[in-house]
N, C-alpha and C. Protein backbone atom coordinates (compact mmCIF):
# COMPACT_ATOMS: atom_id res chain seq x y z
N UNK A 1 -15.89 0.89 -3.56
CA UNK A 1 -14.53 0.42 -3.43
C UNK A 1 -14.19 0.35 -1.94
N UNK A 2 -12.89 -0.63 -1.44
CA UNK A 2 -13.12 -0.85 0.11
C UNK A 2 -11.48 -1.01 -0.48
N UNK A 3 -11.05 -0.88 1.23
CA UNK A 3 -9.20 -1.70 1.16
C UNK A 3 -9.85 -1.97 2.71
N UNK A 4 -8.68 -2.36 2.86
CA UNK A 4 -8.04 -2.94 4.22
C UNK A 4 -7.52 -2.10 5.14
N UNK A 5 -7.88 -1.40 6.41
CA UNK A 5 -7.49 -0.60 7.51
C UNK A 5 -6.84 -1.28 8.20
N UNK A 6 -5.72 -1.23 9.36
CA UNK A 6 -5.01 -1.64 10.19
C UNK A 6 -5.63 -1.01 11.09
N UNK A 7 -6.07 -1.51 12.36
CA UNK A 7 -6.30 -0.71 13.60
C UNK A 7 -5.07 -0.36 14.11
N UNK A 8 -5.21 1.36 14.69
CA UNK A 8 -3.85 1.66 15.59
C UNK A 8 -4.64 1.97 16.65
N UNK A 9 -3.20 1.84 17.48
CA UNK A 9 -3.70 2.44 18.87
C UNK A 9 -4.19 3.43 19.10
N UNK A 10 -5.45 3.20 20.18
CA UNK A 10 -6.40 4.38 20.85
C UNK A 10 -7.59 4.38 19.53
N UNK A 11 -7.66 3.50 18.18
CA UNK A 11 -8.68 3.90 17.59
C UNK A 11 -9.59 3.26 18.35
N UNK A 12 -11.40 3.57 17.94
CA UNK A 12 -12.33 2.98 17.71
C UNK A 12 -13.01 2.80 16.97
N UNK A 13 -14.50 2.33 16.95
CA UNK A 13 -14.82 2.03 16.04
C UNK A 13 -15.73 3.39 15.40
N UNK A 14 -16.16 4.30 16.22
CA UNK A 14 -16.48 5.52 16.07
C UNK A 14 -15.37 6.12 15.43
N UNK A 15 -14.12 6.58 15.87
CA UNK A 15 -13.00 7.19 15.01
C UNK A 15 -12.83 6.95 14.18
N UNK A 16 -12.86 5.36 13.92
CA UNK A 16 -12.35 5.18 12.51
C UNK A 16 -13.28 5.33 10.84
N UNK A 17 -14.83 5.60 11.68
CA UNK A 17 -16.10 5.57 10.99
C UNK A 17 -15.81 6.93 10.41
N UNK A 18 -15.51 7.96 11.84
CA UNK A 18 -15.22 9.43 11.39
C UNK A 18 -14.05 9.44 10.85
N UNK A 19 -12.92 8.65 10.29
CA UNK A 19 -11.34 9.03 9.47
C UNK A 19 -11.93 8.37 8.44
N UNK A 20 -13.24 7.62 7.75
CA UNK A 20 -13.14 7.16 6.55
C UNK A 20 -14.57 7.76 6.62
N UNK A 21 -15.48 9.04 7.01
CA UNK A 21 -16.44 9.43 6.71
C UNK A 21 -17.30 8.73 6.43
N UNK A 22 -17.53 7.47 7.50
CA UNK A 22 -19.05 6.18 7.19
C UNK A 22 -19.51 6.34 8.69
N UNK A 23 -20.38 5.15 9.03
CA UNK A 23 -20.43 4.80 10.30
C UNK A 23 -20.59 4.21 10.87
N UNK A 24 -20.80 3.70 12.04
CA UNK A 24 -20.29 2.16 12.50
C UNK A 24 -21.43 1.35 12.01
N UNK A 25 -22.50 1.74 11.54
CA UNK A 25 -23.07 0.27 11.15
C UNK A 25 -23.01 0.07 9.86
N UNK A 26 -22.14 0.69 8.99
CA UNK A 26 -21.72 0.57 7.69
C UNK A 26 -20.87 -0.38 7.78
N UNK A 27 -19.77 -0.49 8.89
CA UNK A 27 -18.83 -0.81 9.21
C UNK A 27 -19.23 -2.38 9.23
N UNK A 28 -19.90 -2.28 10.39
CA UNK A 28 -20.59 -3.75 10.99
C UNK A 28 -21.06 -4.91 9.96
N UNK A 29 -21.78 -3.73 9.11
CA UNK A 29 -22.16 -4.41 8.03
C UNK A 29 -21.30 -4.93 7.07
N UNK A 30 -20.44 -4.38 6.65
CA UNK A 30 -19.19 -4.25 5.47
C UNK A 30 -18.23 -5.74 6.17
N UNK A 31 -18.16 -5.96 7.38
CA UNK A 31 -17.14 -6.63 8.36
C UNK A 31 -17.94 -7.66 8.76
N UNK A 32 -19.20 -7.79 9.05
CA UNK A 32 -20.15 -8.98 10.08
C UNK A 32 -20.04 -7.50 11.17
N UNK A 33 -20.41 -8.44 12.30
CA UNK A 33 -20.67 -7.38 13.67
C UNK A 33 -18.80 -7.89 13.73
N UNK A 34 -18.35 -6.37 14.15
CA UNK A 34 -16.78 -6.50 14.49
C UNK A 34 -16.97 -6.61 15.92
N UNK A 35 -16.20 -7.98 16.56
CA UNK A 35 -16.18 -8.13 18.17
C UNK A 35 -15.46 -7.31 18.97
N UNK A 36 -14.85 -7.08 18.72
CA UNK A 36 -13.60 -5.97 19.06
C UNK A 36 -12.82 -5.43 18.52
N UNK A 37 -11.98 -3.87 19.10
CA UNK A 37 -11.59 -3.49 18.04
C UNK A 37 -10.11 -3.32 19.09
N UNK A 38 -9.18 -3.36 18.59
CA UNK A 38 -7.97 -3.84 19.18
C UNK A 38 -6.92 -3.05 18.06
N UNK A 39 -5.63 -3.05 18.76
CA UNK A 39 -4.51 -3.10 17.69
C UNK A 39 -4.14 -3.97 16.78
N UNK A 40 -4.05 -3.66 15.31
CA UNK A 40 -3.30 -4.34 14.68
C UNK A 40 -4.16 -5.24 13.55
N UNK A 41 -5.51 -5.15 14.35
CA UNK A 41 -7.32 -5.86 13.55
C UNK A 41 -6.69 -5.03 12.42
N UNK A 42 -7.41 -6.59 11.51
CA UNK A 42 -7.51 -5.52 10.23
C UNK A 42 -8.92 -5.37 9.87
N UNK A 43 -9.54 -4.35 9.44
CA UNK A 43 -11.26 -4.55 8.88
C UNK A 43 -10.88 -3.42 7.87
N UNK A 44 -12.39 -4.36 6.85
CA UNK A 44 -12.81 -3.18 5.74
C UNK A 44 -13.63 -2.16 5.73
N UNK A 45 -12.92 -1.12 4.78
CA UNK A 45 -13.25 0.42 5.02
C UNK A 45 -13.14 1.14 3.68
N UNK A 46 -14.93 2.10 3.54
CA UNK A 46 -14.85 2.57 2.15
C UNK A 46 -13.40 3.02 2.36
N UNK A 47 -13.36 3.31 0.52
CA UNK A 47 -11.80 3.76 0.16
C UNK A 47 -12.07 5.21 -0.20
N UNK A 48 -12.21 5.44 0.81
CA UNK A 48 -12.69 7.17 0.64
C UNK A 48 -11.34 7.95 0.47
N UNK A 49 -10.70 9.02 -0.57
CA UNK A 49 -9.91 9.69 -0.32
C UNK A 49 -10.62 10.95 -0.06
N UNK A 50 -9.92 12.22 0.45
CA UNK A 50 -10.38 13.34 1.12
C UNK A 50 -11.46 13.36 -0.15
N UNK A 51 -12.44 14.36 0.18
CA UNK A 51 -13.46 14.63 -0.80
C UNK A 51 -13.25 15.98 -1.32
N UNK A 52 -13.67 15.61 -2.89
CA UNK A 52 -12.26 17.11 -3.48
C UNK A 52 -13.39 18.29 -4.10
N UNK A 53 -14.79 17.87 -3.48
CA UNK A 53 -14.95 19.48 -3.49
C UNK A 53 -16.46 19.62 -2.65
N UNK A 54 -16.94 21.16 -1.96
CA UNK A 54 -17.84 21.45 -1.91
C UNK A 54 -19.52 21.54 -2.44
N UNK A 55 -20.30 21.95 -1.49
CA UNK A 55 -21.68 21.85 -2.24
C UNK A 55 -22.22 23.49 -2.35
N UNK A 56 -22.15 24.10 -3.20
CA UNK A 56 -22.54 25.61 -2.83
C UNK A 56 -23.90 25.78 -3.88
N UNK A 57 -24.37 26.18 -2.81
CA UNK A 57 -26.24 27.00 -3.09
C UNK A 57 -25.74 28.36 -3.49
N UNK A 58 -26.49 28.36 -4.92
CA UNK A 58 -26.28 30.05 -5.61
C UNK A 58 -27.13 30.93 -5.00
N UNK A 59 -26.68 31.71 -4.60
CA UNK A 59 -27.33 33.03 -3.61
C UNK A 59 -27.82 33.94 -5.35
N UNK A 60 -28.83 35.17 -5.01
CA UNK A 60 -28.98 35.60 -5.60
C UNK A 60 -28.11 37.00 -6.17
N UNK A 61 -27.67 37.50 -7.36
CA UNK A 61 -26.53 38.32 -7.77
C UNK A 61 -24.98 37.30 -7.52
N UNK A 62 -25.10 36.10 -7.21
CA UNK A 62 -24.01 34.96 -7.64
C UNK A 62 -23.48 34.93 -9.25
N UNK A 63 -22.19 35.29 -9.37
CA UNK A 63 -21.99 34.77 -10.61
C UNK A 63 -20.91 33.50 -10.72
N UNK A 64 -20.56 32.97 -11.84
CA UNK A 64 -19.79 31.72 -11.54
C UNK A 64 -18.56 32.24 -11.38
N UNK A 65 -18.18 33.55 -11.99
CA UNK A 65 -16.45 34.24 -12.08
C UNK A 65 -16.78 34.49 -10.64
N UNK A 66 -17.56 35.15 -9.83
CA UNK A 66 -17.84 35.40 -8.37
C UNK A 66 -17.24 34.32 -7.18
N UNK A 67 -17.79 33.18 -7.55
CA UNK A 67 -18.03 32.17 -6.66
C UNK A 67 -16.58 31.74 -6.83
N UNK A 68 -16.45 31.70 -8.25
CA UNK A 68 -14.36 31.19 -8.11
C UNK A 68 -13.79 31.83 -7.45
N UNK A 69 -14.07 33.31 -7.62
CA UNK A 69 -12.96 34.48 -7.07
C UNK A 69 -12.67 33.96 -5.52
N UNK A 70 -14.15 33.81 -4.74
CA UNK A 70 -14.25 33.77 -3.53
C UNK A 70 -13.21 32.17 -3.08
N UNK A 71 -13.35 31.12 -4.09
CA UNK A 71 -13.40 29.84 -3.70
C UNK A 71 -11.56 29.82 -4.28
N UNK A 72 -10.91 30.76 -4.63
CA UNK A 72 -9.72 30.46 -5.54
C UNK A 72 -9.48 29.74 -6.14
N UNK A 73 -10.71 29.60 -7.20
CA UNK A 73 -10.49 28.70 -8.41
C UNK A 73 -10.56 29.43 -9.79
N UNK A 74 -10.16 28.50 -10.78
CA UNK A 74 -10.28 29.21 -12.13
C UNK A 74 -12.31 28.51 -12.23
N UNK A 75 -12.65 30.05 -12.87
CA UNK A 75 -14.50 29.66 -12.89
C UNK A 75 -14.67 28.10 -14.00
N UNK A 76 -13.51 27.82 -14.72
CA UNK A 76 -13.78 27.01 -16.26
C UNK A 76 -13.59 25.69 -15.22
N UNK A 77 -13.55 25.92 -13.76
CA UNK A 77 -13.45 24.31 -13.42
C UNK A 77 -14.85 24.30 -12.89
N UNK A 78 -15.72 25.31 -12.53
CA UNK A 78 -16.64 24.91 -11.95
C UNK A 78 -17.78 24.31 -13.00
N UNK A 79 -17.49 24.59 -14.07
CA UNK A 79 -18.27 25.00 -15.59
C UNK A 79 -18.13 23.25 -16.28
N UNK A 80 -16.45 22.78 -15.76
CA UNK A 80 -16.35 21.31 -16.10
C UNK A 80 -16.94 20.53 -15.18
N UNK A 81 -16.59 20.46 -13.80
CA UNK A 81 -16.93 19.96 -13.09
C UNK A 81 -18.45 19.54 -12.50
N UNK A 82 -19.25 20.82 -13.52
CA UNK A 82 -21.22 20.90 -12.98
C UNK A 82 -21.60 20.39 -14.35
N UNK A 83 -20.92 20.46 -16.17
CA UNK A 83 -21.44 20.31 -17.18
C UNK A 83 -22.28 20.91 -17.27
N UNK A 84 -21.76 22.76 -17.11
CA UNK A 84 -22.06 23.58 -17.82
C UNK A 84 -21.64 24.28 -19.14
N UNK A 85 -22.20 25.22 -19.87
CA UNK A 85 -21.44 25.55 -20.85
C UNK A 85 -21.21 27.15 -20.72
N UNK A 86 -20.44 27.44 -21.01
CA UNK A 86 -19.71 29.16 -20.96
C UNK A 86 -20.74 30.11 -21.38
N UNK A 87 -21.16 30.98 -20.53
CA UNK A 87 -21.97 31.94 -20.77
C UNK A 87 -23.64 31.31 -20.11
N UNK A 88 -23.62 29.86 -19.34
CA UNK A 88 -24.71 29.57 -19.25
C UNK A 88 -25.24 30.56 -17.54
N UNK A 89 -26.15 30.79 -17.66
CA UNK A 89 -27.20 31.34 -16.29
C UNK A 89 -27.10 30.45 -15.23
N UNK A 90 -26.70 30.62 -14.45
CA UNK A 90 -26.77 29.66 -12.98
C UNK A 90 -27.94 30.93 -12.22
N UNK A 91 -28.69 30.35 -11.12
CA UNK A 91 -29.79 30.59 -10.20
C UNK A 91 -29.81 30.01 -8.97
N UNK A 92 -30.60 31.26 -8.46
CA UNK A 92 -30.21 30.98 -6.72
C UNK A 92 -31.19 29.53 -6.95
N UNK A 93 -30.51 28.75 -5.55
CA UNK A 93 -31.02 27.32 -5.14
C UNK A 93 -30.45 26.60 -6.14
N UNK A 94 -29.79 27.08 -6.68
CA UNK A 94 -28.94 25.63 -7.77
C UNK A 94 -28.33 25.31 -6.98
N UNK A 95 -27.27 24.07 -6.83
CA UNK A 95 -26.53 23.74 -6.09
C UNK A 95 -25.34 23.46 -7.20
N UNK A 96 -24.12 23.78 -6.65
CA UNK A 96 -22.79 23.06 -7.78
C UNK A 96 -21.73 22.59 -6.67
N UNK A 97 -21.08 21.89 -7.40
CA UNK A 97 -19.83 21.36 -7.06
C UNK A 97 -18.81 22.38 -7.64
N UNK A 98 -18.25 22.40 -6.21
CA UNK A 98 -17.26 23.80 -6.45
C UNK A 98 -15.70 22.70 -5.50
N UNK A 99 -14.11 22.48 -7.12
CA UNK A 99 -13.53 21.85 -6.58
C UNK A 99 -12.58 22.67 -5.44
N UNK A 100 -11.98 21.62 -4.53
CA UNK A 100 -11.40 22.83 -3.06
C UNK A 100 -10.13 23.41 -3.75
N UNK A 101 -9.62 24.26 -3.30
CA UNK A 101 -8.54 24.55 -3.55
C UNK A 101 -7.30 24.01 -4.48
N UNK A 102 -6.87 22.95 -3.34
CA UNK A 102 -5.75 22.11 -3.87
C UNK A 102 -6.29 20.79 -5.41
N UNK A 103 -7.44 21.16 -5.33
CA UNK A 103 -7.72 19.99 -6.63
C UNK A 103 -7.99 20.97 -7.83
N UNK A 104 -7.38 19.76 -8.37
CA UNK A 104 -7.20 20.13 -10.46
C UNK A 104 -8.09 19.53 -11.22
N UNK A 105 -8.59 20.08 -12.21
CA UNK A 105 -9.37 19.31 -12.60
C UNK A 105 -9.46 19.18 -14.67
N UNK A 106 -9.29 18.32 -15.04
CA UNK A 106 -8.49 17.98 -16.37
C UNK A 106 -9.88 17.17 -17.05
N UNK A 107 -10.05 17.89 -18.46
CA UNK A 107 -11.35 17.01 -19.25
C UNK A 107 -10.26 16.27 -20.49
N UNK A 108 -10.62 15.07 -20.45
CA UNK A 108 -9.88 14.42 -21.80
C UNK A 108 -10.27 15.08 -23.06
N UNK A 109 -8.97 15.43 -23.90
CA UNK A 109 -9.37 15.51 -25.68
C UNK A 109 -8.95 14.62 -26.30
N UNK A 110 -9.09 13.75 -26.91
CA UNK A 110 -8.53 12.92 -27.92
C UNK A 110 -8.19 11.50 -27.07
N UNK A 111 -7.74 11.06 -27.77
CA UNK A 111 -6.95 9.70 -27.44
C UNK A 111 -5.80 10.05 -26.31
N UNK A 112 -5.80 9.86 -25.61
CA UNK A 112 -4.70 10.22 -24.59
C UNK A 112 -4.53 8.64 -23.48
N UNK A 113 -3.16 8.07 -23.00
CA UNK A 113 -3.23 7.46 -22.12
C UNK A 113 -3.04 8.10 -21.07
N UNK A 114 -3.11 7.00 -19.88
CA UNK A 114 -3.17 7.70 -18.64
C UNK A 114 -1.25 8.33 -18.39
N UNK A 115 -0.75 7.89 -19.22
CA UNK A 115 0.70 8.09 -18.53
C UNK A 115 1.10 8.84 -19.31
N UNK A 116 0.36 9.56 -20.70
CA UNK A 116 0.52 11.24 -21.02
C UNK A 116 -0.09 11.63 -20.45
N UNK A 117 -1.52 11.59 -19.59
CA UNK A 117 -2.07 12.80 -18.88
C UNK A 117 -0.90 12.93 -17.56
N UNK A 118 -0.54 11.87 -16.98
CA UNK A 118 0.16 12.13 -15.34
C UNK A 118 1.03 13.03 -15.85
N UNK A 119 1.93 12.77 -17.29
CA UNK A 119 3.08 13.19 -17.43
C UNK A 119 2.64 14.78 -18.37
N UNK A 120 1.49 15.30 -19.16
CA UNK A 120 0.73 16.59 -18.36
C UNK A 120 0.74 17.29 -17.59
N UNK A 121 -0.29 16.88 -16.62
CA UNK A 121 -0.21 17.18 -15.14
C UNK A 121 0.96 17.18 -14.19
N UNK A 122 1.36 16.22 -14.47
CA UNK A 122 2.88 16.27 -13.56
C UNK A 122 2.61 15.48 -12.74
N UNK A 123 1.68 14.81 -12.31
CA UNK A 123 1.41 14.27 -10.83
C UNK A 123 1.16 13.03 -11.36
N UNK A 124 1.71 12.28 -10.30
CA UNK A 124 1.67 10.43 -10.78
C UNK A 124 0.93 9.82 -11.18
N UNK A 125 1.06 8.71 -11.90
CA UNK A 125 -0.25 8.18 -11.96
C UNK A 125 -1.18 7.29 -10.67
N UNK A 126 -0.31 6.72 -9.75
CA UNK A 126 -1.02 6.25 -8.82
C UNK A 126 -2.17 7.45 -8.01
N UNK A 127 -1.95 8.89 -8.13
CA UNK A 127 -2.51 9.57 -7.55
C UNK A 127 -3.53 10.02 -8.34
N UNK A 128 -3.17 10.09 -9.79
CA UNK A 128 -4.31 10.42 -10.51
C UNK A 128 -5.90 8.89 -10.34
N UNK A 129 -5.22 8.00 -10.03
CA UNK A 129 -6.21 6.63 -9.81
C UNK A 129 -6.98 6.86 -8.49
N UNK A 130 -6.31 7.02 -7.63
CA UNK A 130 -6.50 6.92 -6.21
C UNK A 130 -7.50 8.15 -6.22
N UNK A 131 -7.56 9.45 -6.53
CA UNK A 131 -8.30 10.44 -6.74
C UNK A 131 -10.11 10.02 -7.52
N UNK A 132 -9.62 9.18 -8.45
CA UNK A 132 -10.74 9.46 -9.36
C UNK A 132 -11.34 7.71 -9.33
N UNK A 133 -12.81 7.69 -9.13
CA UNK A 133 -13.49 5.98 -9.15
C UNK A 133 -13.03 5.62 -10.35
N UNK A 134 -13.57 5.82 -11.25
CA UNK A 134 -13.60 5.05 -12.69
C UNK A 134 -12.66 6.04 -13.78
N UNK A 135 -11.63 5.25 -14.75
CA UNK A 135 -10.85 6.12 -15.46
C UNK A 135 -11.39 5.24 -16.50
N UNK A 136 -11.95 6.07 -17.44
CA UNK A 136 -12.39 4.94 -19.03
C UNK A 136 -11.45 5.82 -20.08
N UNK A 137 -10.89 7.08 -19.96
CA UNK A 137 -9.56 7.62 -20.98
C UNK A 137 -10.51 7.74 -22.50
N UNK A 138 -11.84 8.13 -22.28
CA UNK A 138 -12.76 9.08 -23.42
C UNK A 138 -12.70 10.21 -23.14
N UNK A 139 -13.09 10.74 -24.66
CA UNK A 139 -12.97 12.38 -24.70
C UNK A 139 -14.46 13.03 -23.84
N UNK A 140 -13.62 13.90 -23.05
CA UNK A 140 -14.89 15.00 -22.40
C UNK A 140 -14.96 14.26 -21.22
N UNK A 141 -14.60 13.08 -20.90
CA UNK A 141 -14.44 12.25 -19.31
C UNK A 141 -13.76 13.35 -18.52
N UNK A 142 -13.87 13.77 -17.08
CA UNK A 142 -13.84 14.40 -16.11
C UNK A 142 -12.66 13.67 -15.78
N UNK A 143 -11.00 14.53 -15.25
CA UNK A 143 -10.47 14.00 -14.09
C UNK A 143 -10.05 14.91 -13.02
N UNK A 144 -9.71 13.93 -11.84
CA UNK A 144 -9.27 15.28 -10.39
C UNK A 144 -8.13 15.32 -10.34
N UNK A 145 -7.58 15.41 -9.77
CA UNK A 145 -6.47 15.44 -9.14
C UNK A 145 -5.99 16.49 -8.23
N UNK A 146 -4.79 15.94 -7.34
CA UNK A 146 -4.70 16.95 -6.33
C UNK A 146 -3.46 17.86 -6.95
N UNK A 147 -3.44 19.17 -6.72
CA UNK A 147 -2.70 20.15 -7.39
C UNK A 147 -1.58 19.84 -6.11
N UNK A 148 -0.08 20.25 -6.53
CA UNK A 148 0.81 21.04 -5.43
C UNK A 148 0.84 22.12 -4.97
N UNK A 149 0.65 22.27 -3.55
CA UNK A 149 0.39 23.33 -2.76
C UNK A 149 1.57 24.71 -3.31
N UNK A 150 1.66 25.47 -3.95
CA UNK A 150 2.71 26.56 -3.69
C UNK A 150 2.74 27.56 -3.11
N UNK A 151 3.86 28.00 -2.69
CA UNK A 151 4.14 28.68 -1.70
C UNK A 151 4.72 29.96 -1.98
């Protein structure tokens, strides 16, 4: 997926590689060779939103209630999020996706549209889209979303 960037002032083409996590010859490529990069250019740029979780290598005496405690998550997201099942053995050199903090993470049951899950969750639906590539609204489908920070 790609949108449309506006160049602002003082970017380049290095900065802007590092604010959408690619790099300039992704760029080059995605655009032709860009001649210059100026104010106000527009060029295309993956549609990367922040990336909503870590890569963690299981150390040995790791448990998954462990790794949440440390990561402040509930363990049943790491369990959705890897398609594991409850009570399963994780091992050092596994690797999982562990989501960050501020992300939620919701498995479909049943028939549900997207505008009972936002209204669920609470959080919009443009954000529930913008978060997640593909929404197909089947049961056991994976979604993210970003939680509200509380204070």
């Amino acid at each position: 997926m790609y949108k449309i960037y506006v160049v602002e002032e003082g970017d380049t083409l290095i900065s802007i590689a590092a604010k959408f996590n690619t790099t300039t010859e992704i760029l080059n490529t995605i655009n032709g060779k860009i001649p210059k990069i100026e104010k106000g250019t527009e060029i295309i740029v993956p549609n990367v939103t922040e990336i909503p979780f870590a890569i963690y290598k299981v150390k040995k005496g790791d448990s998954l209630y462990d790794i949440a405690r440390r990561n402040d998550i509930n363990y049943k997201d790491i369990i959705l999020l890897n398609g594991l099942k409850e009570g399963e053995y994780i091992y050092p050199d596994q690797e999982l996706l562990i989501p960050k903090a501020n992300i939620g993470i919701y498995m479909i049951t049943g028939t549900k549209t997207l505008n009972q899950i936002s209204n669920e969750l609470m959080v919009p639906v443009i954000d529930i889209v913008d978060q997640n590539a593909s929404i197909y609204l089947l049961p056991d489908q994976v979604i993210l979303y970003k939680k509200e920070k509380t204070i």
